[in-house]
C-alpha atoms as a PDB file:
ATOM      1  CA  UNK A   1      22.361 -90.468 109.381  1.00  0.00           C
ATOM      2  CA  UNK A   2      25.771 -92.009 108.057  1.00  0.00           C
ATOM      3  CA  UNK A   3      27.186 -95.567 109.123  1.00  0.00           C
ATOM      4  CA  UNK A   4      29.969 -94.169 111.543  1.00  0.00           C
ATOM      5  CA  UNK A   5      30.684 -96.323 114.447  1.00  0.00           C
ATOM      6  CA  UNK A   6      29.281 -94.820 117.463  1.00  0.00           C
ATOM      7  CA  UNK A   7      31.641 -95.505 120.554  1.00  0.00           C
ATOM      8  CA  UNK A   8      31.362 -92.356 122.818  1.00  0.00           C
ATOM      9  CA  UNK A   9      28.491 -93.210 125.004  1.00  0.00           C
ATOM     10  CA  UNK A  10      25.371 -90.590 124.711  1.00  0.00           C
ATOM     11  CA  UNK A  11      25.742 -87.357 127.012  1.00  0.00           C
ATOM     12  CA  UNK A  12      29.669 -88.246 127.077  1.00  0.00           C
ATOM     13  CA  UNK A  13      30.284 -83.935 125.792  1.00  0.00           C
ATOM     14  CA  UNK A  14      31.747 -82.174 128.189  1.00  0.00           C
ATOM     15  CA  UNK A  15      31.081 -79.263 127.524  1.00  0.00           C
ATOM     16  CA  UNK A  16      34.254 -76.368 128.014  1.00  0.00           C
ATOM     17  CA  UNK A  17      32.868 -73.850 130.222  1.00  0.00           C
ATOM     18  CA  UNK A  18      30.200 -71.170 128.785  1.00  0.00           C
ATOM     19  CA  UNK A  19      29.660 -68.429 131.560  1.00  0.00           C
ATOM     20  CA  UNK A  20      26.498 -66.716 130.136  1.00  0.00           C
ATOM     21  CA  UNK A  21      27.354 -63.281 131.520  1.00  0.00           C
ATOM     22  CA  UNK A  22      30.721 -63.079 129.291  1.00  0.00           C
ATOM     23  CA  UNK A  23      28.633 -64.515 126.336  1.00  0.00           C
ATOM     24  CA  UNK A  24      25.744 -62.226 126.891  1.00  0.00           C
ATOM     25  CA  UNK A  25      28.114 -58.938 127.237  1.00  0.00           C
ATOM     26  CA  UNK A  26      30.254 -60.497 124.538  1.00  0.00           C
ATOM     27  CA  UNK A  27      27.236 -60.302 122.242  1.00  0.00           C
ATOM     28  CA  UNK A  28      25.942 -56.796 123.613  1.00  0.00           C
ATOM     29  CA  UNK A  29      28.847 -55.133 122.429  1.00  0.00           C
ATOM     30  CA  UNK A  30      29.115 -56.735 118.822  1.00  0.00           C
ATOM     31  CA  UNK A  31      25.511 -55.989 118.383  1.00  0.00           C
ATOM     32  CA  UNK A  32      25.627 -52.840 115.925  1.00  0.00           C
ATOM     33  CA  UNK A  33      27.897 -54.993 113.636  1.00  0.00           C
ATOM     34  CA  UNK A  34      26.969 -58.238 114.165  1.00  0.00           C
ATOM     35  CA  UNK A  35      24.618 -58.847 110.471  1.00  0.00           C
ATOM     36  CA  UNK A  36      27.494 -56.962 108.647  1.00  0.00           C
ATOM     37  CA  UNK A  37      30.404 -58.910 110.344  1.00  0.00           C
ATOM     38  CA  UNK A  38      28.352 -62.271 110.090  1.00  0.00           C
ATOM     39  CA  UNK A  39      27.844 -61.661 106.126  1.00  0.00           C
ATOM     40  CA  UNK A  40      31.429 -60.365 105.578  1.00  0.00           C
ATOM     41  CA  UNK A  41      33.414 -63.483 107.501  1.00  0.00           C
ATOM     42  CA  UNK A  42      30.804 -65.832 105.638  1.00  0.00           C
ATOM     43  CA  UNK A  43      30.936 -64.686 102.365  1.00  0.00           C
ATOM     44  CA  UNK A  44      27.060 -64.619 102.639  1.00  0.00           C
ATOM     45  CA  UNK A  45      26.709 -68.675 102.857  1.00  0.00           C
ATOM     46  CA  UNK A  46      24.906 -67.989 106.358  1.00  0.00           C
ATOM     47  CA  UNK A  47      21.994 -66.893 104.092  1.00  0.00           C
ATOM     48  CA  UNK A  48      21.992 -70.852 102.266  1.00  0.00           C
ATOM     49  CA  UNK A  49      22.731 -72.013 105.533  1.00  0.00           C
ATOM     50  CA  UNK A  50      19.235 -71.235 106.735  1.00  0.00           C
ATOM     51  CA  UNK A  51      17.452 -71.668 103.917  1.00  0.00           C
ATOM     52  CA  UNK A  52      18.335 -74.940 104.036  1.00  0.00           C
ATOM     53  CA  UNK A  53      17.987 -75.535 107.646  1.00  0.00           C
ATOM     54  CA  UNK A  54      13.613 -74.638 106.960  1.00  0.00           C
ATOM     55  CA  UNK A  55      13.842 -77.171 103.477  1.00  0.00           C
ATOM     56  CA  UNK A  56      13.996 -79.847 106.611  1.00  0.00           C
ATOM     57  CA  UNK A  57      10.176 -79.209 107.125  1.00  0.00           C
ATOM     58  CA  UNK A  58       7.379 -78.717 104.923  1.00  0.00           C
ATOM     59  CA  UNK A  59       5.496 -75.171 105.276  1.00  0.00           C
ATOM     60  CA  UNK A  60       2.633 -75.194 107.648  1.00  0.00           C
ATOM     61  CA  UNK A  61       0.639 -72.255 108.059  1.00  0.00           C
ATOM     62  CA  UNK A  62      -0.775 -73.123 111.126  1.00  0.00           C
ATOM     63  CA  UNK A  63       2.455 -73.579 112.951  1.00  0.00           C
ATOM     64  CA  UNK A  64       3.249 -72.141 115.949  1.00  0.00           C
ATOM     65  CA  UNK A  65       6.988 -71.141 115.464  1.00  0.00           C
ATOM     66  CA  UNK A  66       9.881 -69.832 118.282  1.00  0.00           C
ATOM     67  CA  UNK A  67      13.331 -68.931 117.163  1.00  0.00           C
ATOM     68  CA  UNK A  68      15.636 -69.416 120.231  1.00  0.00           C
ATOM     69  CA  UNK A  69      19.013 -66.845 120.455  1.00  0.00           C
ATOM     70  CA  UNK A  70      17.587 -65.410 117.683  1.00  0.00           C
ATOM     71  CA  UNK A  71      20.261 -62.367 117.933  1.00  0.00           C
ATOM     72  CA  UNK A  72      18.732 -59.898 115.717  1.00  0.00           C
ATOM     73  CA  UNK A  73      16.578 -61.926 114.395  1.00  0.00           C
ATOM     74  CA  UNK A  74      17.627 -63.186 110.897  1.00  0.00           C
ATOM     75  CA  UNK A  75      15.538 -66.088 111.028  1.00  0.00           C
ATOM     76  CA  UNK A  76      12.194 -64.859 111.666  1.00  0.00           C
ATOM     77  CA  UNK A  77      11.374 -63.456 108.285  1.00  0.00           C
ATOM     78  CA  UNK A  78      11.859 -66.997 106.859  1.00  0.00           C
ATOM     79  CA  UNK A  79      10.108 -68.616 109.643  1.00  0.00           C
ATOM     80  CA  UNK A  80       6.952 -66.530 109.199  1.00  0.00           C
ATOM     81  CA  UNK A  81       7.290 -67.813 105.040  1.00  0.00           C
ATOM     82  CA  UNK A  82       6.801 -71.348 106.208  1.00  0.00           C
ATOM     83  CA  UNK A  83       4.934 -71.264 109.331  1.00  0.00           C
ATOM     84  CA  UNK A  84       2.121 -68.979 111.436  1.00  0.00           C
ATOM     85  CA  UNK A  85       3.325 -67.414 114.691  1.00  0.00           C
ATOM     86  CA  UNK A  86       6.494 -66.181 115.155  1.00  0.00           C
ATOM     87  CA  UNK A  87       8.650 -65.419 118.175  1.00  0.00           C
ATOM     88  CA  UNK A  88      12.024 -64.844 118.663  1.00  0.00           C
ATOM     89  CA  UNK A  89      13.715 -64.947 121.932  1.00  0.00           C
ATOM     90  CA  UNK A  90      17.379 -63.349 123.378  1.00  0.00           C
ATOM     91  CA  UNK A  91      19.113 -63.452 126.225  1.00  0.00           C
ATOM     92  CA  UNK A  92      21.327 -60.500 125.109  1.00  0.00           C
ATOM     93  CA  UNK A  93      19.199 -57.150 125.136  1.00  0.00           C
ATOM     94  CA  UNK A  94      20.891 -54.899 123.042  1.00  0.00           C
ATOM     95  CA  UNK A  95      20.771 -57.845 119.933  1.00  0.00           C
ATOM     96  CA  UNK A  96      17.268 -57.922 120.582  1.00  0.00           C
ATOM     97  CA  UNK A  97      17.645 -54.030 120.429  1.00  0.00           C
ATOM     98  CA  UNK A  98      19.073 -53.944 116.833  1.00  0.00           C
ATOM     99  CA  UNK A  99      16.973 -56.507 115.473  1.00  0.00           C
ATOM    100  CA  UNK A 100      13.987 -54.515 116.125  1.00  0.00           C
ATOM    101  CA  UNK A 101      14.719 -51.650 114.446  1.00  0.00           C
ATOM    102  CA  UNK A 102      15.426 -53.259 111.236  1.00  0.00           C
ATOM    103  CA  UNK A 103      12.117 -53.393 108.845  1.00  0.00           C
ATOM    104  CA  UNK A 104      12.098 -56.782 108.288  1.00  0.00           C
ATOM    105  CA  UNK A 105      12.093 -57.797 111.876  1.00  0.00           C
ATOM    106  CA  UNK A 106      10.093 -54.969 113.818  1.00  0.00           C
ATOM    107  CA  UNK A 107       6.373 -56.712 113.146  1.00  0.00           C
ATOM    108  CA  UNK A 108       7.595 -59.836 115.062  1.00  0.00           C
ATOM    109  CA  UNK A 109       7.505 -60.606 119.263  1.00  0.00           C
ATOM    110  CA  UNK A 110      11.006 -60.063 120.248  1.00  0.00           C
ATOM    111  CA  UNK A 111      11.520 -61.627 124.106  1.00  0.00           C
ATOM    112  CA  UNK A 112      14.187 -61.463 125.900  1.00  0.00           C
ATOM    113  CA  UNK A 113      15.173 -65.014 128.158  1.00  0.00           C
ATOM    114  CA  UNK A 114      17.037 -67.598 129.209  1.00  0.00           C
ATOM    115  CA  UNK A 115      17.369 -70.426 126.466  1.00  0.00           C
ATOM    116  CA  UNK A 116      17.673 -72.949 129.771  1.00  0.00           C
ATOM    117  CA  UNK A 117      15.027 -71.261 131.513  1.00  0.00           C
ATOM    118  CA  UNK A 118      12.472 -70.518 128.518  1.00  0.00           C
ATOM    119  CA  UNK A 119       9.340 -68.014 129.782  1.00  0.00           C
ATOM    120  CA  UNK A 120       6.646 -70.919 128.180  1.00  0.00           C
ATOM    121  CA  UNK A 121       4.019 -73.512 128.807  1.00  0.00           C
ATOM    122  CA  UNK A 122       5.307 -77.386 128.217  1.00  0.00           C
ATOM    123  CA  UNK A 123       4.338 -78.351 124.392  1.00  0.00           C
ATOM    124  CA  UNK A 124       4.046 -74.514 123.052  1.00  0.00           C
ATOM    125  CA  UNK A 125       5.712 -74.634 119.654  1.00  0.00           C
ATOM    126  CA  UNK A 126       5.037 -76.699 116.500  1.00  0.00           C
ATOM    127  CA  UNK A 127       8.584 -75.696 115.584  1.00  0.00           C
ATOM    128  CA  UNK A 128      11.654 -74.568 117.560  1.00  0.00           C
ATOM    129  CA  UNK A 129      14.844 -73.093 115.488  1.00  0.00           C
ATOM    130  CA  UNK A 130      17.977 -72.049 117.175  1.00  0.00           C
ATOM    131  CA  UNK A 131      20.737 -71.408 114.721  1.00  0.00           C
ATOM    132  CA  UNK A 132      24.475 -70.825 115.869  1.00  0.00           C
ATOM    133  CA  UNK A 133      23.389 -70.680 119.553  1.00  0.00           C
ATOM    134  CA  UNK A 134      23.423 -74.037 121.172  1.00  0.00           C
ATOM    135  CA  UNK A 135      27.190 -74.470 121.692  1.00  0.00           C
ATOM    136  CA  UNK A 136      26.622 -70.827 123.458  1.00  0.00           C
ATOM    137  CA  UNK A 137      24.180 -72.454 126.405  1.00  0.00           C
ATOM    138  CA  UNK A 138      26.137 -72.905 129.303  1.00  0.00           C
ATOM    139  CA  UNK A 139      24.950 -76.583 129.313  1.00  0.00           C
ATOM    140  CA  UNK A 140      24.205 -78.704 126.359  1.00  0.00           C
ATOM    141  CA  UNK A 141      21.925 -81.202 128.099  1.00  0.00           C
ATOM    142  CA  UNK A 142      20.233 -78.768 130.114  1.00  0.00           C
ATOM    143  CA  UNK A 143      19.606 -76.399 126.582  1.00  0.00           C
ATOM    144  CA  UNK A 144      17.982 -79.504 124.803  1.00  0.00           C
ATOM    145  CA  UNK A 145      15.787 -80.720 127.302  1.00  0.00           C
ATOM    146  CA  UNK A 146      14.209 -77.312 128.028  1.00  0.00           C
ATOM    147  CA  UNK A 147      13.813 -77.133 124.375  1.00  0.00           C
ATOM    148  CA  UNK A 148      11.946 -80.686 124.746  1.00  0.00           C
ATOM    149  CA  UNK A 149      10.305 -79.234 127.707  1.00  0.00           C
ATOM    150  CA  UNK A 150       8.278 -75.974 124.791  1.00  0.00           C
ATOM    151  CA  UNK A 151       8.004 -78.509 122.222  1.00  0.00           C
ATOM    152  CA  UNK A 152       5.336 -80.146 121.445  1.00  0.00           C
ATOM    153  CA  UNK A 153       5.325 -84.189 121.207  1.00  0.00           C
ATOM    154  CA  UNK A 154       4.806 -83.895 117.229  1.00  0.00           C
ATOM    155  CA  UNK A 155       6.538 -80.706 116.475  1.00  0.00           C
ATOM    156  CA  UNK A 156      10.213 -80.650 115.261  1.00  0.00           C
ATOM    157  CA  UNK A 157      13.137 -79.028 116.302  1.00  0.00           C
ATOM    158  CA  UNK A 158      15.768 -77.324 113.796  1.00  0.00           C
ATOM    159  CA  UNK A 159      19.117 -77.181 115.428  1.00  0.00           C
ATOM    160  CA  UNK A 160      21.936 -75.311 112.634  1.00  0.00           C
ATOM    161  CA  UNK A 161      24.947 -75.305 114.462  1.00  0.00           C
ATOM    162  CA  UNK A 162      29.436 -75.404 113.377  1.00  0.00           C
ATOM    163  CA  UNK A 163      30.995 -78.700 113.200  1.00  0.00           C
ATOM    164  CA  UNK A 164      34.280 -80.728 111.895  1.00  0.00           C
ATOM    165  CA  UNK A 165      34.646 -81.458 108.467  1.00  0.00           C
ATOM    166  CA  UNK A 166      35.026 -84.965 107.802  1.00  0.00           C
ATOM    167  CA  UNK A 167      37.724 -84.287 105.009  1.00  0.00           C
ATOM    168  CA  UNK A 168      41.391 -83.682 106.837  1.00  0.00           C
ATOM    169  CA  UNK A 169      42.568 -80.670 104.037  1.00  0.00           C
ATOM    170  CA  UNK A 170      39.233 -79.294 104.476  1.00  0.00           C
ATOM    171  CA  UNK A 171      39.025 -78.841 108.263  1.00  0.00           C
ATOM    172  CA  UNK A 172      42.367 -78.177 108.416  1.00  0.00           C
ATOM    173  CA  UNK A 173      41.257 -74.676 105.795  1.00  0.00           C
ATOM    174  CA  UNK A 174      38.772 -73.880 107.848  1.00  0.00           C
ATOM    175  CA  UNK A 175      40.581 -74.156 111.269  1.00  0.00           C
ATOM    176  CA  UNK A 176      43.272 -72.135 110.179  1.00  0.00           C
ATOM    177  CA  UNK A 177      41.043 -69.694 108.621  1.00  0.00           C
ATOM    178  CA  UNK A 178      38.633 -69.371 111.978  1.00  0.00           C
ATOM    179  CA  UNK A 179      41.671 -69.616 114.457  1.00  0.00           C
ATOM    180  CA  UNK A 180      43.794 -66.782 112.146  1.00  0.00           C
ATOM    181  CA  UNK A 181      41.932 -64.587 109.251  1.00  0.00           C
ATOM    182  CA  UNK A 182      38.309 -64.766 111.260  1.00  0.00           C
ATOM    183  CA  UNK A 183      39.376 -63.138 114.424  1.00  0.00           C
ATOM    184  CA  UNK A 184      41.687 -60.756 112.916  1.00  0.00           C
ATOM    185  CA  UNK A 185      39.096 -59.581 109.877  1.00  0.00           C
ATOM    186  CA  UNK A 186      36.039 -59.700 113.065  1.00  0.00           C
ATOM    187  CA  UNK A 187      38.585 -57.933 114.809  1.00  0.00           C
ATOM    188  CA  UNK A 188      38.828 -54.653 112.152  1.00  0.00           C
ATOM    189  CA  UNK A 189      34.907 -55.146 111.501  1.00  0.00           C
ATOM    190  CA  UNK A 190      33.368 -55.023 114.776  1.00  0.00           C
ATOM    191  CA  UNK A 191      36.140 -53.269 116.995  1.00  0.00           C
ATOM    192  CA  UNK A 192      36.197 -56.763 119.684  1.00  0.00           C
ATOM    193  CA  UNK A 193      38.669 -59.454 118.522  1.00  0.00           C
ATOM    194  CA  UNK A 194      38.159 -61.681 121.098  1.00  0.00           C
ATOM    195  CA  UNK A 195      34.471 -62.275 120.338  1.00  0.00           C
ATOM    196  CA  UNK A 196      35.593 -63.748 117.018  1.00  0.00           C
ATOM    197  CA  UNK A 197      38.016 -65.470 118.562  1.00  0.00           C
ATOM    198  CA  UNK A 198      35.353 -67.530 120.515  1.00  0.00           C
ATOM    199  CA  UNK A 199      34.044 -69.063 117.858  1.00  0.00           C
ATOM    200  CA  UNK A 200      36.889 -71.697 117.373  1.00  0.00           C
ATOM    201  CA  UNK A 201      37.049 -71.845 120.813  1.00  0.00           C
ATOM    202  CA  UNK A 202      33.409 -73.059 120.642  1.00  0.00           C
ATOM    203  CA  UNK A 203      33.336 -74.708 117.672  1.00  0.00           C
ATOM    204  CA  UNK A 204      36.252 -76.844 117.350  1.00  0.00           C
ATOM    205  CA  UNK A 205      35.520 -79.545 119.794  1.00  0.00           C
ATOM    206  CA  UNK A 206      31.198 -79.168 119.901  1.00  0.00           C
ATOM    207  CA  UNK A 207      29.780 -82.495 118.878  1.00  0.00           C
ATOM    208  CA  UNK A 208      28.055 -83.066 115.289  1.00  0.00           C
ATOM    209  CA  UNK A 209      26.499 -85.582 112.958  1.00  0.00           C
ATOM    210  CA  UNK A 210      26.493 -88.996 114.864  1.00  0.00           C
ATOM    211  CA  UNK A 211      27.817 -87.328 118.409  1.00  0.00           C
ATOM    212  CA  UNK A 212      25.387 -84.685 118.431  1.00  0.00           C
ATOM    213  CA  UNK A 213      22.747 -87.321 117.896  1.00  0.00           C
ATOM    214  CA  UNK A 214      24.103 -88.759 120.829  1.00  0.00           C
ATOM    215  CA  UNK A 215      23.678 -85.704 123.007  1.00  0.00           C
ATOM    216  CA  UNK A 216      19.711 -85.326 121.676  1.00  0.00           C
ATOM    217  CA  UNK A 217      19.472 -89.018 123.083  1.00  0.00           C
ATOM    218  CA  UNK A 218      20.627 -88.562 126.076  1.00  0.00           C
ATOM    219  CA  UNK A 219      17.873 -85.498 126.881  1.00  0.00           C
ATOM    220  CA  UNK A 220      14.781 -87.844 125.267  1.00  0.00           C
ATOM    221  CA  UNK A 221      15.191 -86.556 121.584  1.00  0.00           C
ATOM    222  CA  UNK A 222      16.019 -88.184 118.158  1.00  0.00           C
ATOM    223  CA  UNK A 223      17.983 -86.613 115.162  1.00  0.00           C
ATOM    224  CA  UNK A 224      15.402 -87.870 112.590  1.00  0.00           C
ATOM    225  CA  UNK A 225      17.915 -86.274 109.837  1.00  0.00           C
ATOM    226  CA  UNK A 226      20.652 -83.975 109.325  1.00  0.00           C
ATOM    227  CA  UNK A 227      22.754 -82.512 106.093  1.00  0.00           C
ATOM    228  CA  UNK A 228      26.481 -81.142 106.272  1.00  0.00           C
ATOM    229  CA  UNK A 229      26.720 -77.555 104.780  1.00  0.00           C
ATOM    230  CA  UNK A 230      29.816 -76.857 102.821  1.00  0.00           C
ATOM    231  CA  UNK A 231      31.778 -79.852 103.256  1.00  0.00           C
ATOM    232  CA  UNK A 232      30.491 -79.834 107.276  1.00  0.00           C
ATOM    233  CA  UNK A 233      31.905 -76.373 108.005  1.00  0.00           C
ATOM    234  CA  UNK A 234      28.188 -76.768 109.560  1.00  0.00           C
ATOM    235  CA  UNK A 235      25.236 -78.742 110.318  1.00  0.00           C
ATOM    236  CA  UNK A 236      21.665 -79.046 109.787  1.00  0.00           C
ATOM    237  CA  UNK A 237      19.481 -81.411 111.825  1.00  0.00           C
ATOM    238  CA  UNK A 238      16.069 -82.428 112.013  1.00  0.00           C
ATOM    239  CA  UNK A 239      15.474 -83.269 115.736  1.00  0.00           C
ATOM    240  CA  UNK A 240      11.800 -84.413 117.323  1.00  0.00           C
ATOM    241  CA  UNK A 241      10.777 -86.568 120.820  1.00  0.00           C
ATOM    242  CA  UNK A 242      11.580 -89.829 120.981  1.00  0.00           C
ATOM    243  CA  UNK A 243       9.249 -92.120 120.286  1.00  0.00           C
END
């Protein structure tokens, strides 16, 4: 997991404040867009993104798999590749919308919930993913122990999520270019500039690598292993119960 010193005591995040009802109508209205935009602004590296998010995990076809804020529902195709049952879950209705109506997605249980209120049994899911959506919750701690809560004591959870790059020219690239050129090109794309300019506002601060394990602590989860994704522009992690 890397040899940085870790200082900031676990659970020390706080988190900026997330009201769910802006995020979820923030979302609704991006929704007929949102794949396009996402591939434009990302020059497709989303796509590797994932992929390599599922290489933390062998294939099991026996797995029972849920994809939380699955948006329109990306992931799911890949998901059902490596694992058995598939579910994605939503809290934003007209994502949900979209996502079914696109062939690859329409065969697959599309719910729509609260991430921090999930509609499931304790120890459901072999294997949780929720990709770009847990800086959205309106509380980190809350988010991963719910997501402890549907997991079951041997199954893993996949967590790919925007971070810091360690290297100083680097992040300082990438915040210009997701603090300038992201909100104004979202802006043209989608028709709502402030949605894209939420992502730096969520992004720049969330905790990753050693901090994030930190926050997983502090709700009774380990990062068992995580990978930085072009140059830590984003983060993979492998996440399970503690022991």
């Amino acid at each position: 997991m890397g040899n940085e010193a870790m200082t900031q005591a676990p659970g020390a995040y706080q988190q900026p404040l997330v009201e769910s009802s802006r995020v979820q109508k923030m979302f609704g209205s991006i929704a007929h867009r949102y794949d396009f935009v996402n591939t434009v602004l990302s020059g497709g590296t989303h796509y590797l993104w994932r992929n390599a998010l599922l290489r933390l995990v062998p294939d099991n076809p026996r797995a029972v798999a849920l994809d939380v804020c699955t948006g329109t529902g990306d992931l799911l195709p890949l998901l059902k590749k490596k694992f058995g049952r598939v579910t994605g879950l939503d809290f934003c209705y007209p994502m949900l919308h979209h996502g079914s109506k696109k062939d690859s997605v329409r065969s697959f249980p599309l719910i729509q919930g609260d991430a921090l209120s999930l509609p499931f049994a304790d120890r459901s899911f072999d294997i949780i993913t929720i990709a770009f959506g847990i800086r959205n919750l309106e509380s980190l701690s809350a988010g991963l122990r719910e997501l402890k809560r549907v997991l079951r004591p041997d199954g893993a959870l996949l967590v790919l999520e925007f971070g810091q790059p360690r290297n100083a020219l680097w992040r300082g690239l990438f915040n210009f270019y997701s603090a300038t050129l992201m909100p104004l090109l979202g802006g043209l794309l989608s028709g709502n500039r402030s949605a894209y300019e939420y992502l730096p506002e969520t992004s720049k601060d969330f905790p990753c690598r050693e901090s994030f394990a930190r926050e997983c602590e502090a709700s009774g989860l380990v990062v068992k292993r995580f990978r930085s994704l072009t140059g830590g522009i984003a983060y993979a992690y492998l996440v399970r119960h503690q022991a």
